[in-house]
Protein backbone atom coordinates (compact mmCIF):
# COMPACT_ATOMS: atom_id res chain seq x y z
CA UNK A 1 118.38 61.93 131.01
CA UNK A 2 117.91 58.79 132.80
CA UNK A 3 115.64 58.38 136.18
CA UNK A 4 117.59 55.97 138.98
CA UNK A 5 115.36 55.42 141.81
CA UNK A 6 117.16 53.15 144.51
CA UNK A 7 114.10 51.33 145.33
CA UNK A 8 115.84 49.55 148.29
CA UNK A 9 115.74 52.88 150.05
CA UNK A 10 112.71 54.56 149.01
CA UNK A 11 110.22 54.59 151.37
CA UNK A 12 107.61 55.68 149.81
CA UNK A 13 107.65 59.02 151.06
CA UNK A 14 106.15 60.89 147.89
CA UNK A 15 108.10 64.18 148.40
CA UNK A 16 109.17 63.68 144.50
CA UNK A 17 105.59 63.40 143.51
CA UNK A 18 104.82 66.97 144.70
CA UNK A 19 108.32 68.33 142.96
CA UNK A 20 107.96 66.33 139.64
CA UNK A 21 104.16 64.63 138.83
CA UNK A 22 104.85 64.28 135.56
CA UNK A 23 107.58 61.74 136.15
CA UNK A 24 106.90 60.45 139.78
CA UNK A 25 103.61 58.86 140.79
CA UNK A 26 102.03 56.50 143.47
CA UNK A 27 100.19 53.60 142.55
CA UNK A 28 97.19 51.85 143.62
CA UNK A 29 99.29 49.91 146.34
CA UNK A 30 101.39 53.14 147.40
CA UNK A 31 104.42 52.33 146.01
CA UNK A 32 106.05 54.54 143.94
CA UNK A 33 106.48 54.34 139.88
CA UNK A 34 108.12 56.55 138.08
CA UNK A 35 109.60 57.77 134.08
CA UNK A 36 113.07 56.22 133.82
CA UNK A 37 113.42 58.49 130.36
CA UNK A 38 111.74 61.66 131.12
CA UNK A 39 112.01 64.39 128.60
CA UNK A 40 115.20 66.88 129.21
CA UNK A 41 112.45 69.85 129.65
CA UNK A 42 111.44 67.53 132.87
CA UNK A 43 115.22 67.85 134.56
CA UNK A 44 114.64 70.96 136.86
CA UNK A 45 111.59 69.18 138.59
CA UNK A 46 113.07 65.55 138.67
CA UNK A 47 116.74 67.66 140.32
CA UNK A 48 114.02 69.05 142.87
CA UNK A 49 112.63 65.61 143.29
CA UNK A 50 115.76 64.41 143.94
CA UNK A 51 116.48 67.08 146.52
CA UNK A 52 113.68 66.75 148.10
CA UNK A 53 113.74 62.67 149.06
CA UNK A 54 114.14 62.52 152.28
CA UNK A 55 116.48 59.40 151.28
CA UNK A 56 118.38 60.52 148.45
CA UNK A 57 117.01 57.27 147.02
CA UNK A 58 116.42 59.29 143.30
CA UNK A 59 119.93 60.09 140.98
CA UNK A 60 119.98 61.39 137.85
CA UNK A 61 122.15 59.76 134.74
CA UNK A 62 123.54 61.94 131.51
């Protein structure tokens, strides 16, 4: 599984660091950073994450 985050639309919102921490984090500037290879027992949350943006700025590859 492969994490696509369209940075150009995130806003930094954070709604996918509530539904998937392990993968999605803010930094020290508030910007977000994330996984781009999380492990496969990860998909539910980042498919929540990706539900939840506000944006739709998060897809999921494979």
């Amino acid at each position: 599984m492969k994490v696509v985050v369209d940075m150009n639309k995130c806003q930094d919102h954070g709604q996918c660091v509530f539904a998937a921490p392990d993968v999605f984090q803010m930094n020290e500037n508030g910007r977000l950073v994330f996984v781009s290879e999380p492990d496969e027992a990860l998909r539910a949350d980042v498919e929540d994450a990706a539900d939840v943006c506000p944006l739709q700025a998060i897809s999921i590859e494979g």
